[in-house]
Protein backbone atom coordinates (compact mmCIF):
# COMPACT_ATOMS: atom_id res chain seq x y z
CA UNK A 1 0.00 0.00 0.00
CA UNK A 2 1.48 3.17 -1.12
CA UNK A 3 1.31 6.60 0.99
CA UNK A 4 -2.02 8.14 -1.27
CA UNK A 5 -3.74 4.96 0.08
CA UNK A 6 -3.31 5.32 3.84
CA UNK A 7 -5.12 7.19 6.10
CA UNK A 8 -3.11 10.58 6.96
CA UNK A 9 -3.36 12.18 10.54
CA UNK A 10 -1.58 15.21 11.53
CA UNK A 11 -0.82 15.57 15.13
CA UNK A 12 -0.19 19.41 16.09
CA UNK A 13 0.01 21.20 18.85
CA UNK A 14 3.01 19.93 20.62
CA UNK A 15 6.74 21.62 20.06
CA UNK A 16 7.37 19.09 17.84
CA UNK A 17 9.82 16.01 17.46
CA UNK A 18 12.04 14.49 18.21
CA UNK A 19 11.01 15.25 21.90
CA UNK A 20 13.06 17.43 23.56
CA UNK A 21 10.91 18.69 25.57
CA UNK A 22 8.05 16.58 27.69
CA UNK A 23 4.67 15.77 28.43
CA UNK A 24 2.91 16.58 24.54
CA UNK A 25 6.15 16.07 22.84
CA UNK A 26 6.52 12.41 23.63
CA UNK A 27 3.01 11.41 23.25
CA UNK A 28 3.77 13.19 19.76
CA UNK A 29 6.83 11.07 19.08
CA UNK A 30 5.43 7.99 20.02
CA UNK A 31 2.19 7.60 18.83
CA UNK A 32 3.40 9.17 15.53
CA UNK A 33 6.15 6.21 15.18
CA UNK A 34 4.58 3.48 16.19
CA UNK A 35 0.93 4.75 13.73
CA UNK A 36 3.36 5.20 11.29
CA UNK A 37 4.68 1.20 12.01
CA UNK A 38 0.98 -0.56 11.68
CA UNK A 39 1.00 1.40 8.28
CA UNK A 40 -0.45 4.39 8.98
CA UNK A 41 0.80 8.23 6.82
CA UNK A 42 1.72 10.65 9.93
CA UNK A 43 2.48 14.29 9.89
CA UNK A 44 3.99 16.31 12.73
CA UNK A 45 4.31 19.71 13.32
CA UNK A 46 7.03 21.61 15.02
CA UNK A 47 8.27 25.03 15.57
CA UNK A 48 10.73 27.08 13.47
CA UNK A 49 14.54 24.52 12.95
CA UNK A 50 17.61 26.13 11.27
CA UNK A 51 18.47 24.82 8.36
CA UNK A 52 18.69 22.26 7.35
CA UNK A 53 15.59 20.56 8.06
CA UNK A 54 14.56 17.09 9.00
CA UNK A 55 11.68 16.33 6.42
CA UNK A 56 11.06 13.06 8.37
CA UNK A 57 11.90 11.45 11.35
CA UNK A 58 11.32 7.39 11.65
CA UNK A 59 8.71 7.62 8.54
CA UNK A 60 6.59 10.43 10.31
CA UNK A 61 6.49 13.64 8.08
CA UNK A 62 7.61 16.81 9.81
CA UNK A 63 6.28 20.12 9.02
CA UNK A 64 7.89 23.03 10.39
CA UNK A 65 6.43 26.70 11.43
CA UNK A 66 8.32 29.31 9.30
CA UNK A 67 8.70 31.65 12.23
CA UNK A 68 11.42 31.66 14.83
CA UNK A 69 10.64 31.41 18.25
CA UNK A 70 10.88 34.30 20.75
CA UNK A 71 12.71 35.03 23.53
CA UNK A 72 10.21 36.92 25.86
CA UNK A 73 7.64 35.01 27.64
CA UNK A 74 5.09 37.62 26.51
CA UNK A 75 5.57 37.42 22.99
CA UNK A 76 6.09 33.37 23.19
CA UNK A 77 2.49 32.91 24.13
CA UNK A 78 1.34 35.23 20.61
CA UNK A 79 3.85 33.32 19.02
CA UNK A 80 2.32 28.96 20.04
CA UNK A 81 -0.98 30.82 19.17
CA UNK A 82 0.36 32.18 15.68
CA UNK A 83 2.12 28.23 15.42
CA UNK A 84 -1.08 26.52 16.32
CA UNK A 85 -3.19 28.38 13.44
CA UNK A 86 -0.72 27.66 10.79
CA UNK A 87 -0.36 23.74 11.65
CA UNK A 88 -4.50 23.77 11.80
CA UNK A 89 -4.27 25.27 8.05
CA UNK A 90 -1.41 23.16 7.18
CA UNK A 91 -2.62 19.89 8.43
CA UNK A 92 -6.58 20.57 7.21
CA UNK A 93 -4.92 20.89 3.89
CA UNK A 94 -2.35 17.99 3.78
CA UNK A 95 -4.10 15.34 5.73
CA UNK A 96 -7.81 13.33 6.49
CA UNK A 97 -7.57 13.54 10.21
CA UNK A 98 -6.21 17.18 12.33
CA UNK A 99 -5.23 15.47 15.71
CA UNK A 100 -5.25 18.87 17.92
CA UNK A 101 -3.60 18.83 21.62
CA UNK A 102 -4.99 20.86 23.41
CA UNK A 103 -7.79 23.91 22.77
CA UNK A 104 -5.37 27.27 23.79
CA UNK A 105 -5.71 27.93 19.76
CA UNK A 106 -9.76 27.16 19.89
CA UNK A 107 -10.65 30.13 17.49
CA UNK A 108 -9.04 28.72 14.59
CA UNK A 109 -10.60 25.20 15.17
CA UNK A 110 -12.95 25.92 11.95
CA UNK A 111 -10.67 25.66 9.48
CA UNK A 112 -10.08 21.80 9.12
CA UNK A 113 -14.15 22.15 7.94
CA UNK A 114 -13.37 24.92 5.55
CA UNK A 115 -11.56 21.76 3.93
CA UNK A 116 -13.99 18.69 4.48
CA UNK A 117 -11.57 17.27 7.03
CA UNK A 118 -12.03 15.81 10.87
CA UNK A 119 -10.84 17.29 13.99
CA UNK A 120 -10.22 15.40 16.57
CA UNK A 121 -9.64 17.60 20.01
CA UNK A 122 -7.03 16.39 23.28
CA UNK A 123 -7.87 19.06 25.72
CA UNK A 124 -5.32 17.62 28.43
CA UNK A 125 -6.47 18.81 31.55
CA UNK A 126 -9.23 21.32 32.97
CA UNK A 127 -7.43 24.12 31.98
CA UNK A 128 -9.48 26.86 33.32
CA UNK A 129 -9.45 25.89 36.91
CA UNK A 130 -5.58 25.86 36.89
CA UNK A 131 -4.51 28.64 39.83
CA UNK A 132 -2.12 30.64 38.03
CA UNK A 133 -4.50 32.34 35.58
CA UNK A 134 -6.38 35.56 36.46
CA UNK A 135 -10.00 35.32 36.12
CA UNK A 136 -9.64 36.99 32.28
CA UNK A 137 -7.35 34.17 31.27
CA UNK A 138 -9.92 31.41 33.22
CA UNK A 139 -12.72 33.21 31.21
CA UNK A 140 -11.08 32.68 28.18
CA UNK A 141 -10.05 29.73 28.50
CA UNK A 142 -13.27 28.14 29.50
CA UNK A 143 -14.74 29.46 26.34
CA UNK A 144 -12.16 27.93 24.65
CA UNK A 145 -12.63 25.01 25.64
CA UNK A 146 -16.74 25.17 24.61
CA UNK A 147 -15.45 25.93 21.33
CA UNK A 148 -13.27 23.32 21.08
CA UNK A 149 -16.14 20.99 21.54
CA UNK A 150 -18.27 22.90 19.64
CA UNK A 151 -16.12 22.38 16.32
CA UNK A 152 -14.38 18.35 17.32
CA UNK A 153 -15.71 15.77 15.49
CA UNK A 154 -14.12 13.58 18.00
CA UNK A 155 -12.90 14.70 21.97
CA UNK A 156 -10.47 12.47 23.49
CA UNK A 157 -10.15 12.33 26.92
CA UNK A 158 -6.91 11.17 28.31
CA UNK A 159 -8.48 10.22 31.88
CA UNK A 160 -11.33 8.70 32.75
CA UNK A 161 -11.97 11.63 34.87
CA UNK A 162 -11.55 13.96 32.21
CA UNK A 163 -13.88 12.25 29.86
CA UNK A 164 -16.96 12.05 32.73
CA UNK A 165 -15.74 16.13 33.34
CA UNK A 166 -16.61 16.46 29.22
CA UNK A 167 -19.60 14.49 29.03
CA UNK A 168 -21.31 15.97 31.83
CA UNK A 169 -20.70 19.64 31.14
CA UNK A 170 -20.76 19.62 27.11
CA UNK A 171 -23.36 16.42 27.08
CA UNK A 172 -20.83 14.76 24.29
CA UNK A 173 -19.66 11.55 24.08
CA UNK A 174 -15.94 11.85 23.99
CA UNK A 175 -13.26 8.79 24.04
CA UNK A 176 -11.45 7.82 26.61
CA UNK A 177 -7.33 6.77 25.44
CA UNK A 178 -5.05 7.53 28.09
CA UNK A 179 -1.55 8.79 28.21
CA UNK A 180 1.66 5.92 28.08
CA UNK A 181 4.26 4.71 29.43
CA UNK A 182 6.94 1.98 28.86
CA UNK A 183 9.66 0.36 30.98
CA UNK A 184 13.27 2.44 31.99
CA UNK A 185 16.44 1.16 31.95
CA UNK A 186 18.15 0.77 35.19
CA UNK A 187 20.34 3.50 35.89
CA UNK A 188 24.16 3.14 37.62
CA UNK A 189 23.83 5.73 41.10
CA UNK A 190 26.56 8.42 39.37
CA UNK A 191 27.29 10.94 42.16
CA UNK A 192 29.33 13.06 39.92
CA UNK A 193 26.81 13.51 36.98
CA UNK A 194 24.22 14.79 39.71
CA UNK A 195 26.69 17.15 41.05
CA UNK A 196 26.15 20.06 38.34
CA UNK A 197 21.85 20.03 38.44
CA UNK A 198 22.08 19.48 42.69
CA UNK A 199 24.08 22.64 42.84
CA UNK A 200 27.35 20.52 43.77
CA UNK A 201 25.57 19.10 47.08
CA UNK A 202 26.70 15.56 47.63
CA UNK A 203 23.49 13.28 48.28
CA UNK A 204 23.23 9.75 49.19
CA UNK A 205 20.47 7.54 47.22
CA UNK A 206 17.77 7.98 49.80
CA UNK A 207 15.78 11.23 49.52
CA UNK A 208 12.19 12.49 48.82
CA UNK A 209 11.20 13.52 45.04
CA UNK A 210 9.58 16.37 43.76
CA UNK A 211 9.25 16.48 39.40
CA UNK A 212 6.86 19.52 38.27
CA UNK A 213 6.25 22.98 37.03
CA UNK A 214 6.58 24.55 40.13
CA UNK A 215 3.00 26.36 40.04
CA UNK A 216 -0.07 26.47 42.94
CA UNK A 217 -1.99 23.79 41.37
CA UNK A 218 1.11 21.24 41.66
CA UNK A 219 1.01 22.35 45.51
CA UNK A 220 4.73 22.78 46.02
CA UNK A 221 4.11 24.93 49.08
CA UNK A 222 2.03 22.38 50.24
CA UNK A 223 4.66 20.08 49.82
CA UNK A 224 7.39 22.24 51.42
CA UNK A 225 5.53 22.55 54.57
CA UNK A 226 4.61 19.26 54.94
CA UNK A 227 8.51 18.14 54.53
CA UNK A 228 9.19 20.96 57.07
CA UNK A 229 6.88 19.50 59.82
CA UNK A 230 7.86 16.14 59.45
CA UNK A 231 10.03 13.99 61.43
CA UNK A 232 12.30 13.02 58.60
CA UNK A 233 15.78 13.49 58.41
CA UNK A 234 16.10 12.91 54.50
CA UNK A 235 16.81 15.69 51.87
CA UNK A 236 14.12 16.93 49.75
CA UNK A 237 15.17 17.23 46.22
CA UNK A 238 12.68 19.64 43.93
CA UNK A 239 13.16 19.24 39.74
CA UNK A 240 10.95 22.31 37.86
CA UNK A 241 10.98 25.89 37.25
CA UNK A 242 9.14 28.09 39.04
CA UNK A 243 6.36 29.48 36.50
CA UNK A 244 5.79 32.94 38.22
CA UNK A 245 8.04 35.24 40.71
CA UNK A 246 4.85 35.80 43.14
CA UNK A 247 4.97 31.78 43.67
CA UNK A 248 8.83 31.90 43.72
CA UNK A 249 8.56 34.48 46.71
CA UNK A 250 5.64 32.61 48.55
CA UNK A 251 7.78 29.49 48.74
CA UNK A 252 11.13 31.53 49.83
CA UNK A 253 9.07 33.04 52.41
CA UNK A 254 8.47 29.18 53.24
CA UNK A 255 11.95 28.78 53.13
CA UNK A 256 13.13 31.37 55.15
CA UNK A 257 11.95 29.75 58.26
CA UNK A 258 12.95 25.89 57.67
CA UNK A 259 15.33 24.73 60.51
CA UNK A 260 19.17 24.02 59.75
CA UNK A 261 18.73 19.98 60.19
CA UNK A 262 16.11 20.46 56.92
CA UNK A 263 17.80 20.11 53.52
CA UNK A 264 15.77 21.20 50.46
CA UNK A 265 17.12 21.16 46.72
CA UNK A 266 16.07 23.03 44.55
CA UNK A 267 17.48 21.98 41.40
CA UNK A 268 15.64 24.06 38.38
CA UNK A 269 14.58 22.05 34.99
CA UNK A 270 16.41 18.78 34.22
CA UNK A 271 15.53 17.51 30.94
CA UNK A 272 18.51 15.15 30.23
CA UNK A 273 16.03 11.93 31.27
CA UNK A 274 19.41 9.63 32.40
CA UNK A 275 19.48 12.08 35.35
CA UNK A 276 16.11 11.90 35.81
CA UNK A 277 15.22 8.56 35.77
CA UNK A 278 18.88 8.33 37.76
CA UNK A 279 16.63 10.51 40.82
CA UNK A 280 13.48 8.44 40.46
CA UNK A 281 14.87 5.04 40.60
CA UNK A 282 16.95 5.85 43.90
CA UNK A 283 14.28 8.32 45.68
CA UNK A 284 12.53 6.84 48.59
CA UNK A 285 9.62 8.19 47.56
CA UNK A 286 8.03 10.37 45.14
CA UNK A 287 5.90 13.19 46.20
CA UNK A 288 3.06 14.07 43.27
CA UNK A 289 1.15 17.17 43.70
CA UNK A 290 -0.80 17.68 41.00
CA UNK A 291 -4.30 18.69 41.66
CA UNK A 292 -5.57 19.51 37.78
CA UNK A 293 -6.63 17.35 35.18
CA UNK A 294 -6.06 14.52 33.45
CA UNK A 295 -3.36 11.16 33.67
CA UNK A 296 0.34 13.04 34.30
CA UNK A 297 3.20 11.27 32.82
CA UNK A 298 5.49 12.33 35.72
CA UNK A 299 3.22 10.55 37.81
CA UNK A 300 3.29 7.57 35.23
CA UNK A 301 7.29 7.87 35.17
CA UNK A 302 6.94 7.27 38.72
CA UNK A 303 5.02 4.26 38.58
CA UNK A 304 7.15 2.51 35.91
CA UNK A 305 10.42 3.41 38.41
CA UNK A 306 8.57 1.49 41.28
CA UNK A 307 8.42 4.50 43.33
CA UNK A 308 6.35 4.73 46.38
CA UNK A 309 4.17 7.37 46.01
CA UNK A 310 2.56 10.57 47.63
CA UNK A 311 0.36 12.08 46.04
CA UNK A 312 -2.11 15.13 46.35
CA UNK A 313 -5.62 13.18 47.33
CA UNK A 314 -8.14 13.95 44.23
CA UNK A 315 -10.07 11.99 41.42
CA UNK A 316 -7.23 12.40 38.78
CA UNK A 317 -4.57 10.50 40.92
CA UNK A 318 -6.88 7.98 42.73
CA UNK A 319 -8.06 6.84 39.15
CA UNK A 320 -3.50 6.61 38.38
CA UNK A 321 -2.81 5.07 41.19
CA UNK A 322 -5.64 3.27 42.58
CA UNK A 323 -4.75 2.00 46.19
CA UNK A 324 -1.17 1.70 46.15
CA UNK A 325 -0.65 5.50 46.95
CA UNK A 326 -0.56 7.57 50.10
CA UNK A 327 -2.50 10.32 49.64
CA UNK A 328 -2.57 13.80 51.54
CA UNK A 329 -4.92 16.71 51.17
CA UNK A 330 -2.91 19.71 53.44
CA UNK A 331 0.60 19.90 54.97
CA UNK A 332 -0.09 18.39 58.36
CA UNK A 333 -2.00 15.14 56.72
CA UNK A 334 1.52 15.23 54.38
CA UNK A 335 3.69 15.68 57.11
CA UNK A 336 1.59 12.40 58.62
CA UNK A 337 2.31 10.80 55.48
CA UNK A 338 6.23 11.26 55.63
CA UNK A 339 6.01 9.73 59.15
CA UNK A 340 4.08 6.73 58.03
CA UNK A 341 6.24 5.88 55.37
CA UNK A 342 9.34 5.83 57.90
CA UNK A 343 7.40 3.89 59.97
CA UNK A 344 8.20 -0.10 60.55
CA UNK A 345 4.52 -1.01 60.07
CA UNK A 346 4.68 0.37 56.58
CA UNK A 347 4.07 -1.89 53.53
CA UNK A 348 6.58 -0.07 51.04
CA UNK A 349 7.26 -3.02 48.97
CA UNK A 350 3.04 -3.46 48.14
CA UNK A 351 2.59 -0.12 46.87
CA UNK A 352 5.95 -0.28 44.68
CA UNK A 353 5.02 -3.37 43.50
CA UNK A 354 1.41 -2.15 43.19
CA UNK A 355 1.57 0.83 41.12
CA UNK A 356 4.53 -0.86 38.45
CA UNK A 357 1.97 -3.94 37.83
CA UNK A 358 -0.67 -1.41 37.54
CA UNK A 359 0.81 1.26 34.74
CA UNK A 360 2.27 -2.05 32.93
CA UNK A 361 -1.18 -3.25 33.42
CA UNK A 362 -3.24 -0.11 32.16
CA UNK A 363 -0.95 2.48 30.97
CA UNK A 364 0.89 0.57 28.70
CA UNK A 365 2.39 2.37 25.27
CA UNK A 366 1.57 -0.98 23.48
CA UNK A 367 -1.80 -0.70 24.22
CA UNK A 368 -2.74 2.95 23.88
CA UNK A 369 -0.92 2.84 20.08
CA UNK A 370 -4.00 -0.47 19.41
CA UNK A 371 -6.29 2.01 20.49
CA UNK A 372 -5.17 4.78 18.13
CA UNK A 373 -4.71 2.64 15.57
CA UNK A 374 -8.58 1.02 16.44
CA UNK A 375 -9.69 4.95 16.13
CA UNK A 376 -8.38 5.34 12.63
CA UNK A 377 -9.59 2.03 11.64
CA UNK A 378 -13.27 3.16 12.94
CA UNK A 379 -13.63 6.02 11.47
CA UNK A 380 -11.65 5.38 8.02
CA UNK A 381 -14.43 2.49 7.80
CA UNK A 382 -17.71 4.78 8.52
CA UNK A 383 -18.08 2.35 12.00
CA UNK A 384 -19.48 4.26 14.72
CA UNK A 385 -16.75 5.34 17.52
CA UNK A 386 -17.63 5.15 21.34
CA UNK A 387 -14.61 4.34 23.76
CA UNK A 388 -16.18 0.56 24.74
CA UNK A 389 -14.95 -0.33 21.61
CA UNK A 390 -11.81 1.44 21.76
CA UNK A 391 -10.71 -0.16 24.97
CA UNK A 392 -11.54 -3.50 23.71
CA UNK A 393 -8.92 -3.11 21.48
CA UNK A 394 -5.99 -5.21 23.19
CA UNK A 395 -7.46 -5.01 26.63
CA UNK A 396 -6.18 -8.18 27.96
């Protein structure tokens, strides 16, 4: 079967691949290699490359936004919305199905009709609720996201959550195909590679984890107090950049009063993932406070290292991590939580052992690629799409 015969899909609204930079990025480069592997056409956009550019990467067809990226924060956000119009013309001319993540560029979701194609919608998480927005940027954003549904032929939801959040509000029917995750390779303890991103503190392999934006909704004051009031005698080591200087200064306020025998690292972005997976396989736990939307593939990369896990008590991480998390709602029920873990009485081994079977179990890449795959086949053939039928596909 020759390229004209396959079913094209254009995945946009990530920075592109290969990833190089997280969450959107690798769903991008995997799904888009492995569609392209069961026989599938795949285009991906990505923002503004020097010459000379990559017209393909592992048979998925790159597009690239003509436009180099600024500088200032300000002028970046003008610029993804600029980046997200042209790959929604781009795509709706070059491809059957527009596969748009996320809804931040919802006003030019018409366009894929203006050519007789399908949009098919990711809206992540719930962005609207998310702390760090005034209530202009909430406003718009909630209208966004009506539009978004408005103009999607199909919404996919990448938590369960998310998809009962969609069908209640918008009364749609979206499908449910989660987020991935695959296996890591065991990495060697390397004091002297971690030197550099821990700020040249030495650190033996038993400390408490922190990977995030560092933003209200991820609750890292929470999580600062909490480590402060607790018993524990183990570092705290923080990986993220702080998205605002008001949240900065509330947690160096926080700071400013942590006793001497309290060690807290805070170690900026790290985005070289031997490091990273080098922290989460030698943590003694990982703390996940993420309050907003969706399944997080931090928390996933978690799971797959066999971490124990804390994590912020709400629907979105009870439906990750089922049982085999300790959960905590407010710095004192936190600082309870370090304690317990420390404790004798504490099961660690169950809830390691409990949330690896479970991601291999439900969050495998394997099986979210059938379902894509079972998507394109549906509605290439004119069957009717619901998500029972999705998640049949390879649900064993």
């Amino acid at each position: 079967m020759n390229d004209t015969e396959k079913p094209s899909i254009a995945i946009i609204g990530s920075r592109g691949i290969p990833n190089r930079y997280g969450g959107f990025e690798k769903f991008a480069e995997i799904i888009s290699t492995e569609l392209v592997k069961k026989g599938n056409n795949v285009y991906v956009s990505c923002e503004y490359a020097p010459d000379p550019k990559n017209s393909e990467y592992n048979g998925v067809h790159l597009f690239y936004f003509p436009i180099k990226p600024p500088k200032i924060n300000l002028f970046r956000i003008i610029y993804e919305f600029l980046y997200d119009g042209y790959s929604l013309l781009w795509a709706s001319k070059n491809a059957d199905y527009v596969y748009m993540l996320g809804y931040s560029a919802a006003i030019f979701f018409f366009i894929p009709k203006l050519f007789g194609k399908s949009l098919w919608v990711n809206p992540d998480g719930i962005e609207w609720r998310r702390n760090k927005f005034n209530s202009l940027v909430k406003f718009l954003l909630k209208l966004s996201e009506k539009i978004a549904v408005f103009w999607a032929d199909e919404l996919i939801a990448d938590s369960k959550e998310i998809k009962k959040y969609l069908d209640n509000r918008y009364n749609t029917n979206s499908i449910y195909i989660s987020y991935g995750a695959s296996e890591i390779q065991n990495v060697k303890w390397d004091s002297e590679k971690l030197s550099d991103c821990l700020k040249g503190v030495k650190i033996n392999p038993s400390y408490y984890l922190v990977v995030a934006r560092l933003e209200p909704e991820n609750n890292i004051d929470i999580i600062v107090e909490g480590y402060l009031k607790s018993k524990t005698e183990k570092p705290l080591i923080v990986v993220g950049n702080f998205a605002d200087l008001r949240y900065e200064h509330e947690i160096n306020e926080i700071l400013n009063s942590a006793p001497e025998d309290k060690k807290i690292i805070f170690t900026g972005g790290i985005y070289d993932m031997e490091l990273l997976n080098m922290l989460r396989q030698n943590c003694s736990a990982y703390i996940h406070g993420h309050s907003v939307g969706g399944t997080n593939p931090s928390l996933l990369e978690a799971m797959v290292s066999k971490n124990l896990i804390i994590a912020h008590d709400n629907v979105f991480n009870r439906e990750v991590c089922d049982k085999y998390s300790v959960y905590f709602n407010n710095s004192n029920e936190l600082k309870a939580s370090f304690d317990l873990v420390e404790s004798q009485e504490f099961n660690n081994l169950e809830c390691r052992e409990g949330v690896f079977d479970r991601v291999k179990k439900v969050y495998s890449w394997d099986k979210i690629v059938d379902q894509y795959n079972a998507l394109i086949t549906s509605v290439t053939t004119g069957n009717e799409v619901n998500s029972e039928m999705i998640l049949s596909k390879n649900s064993k």
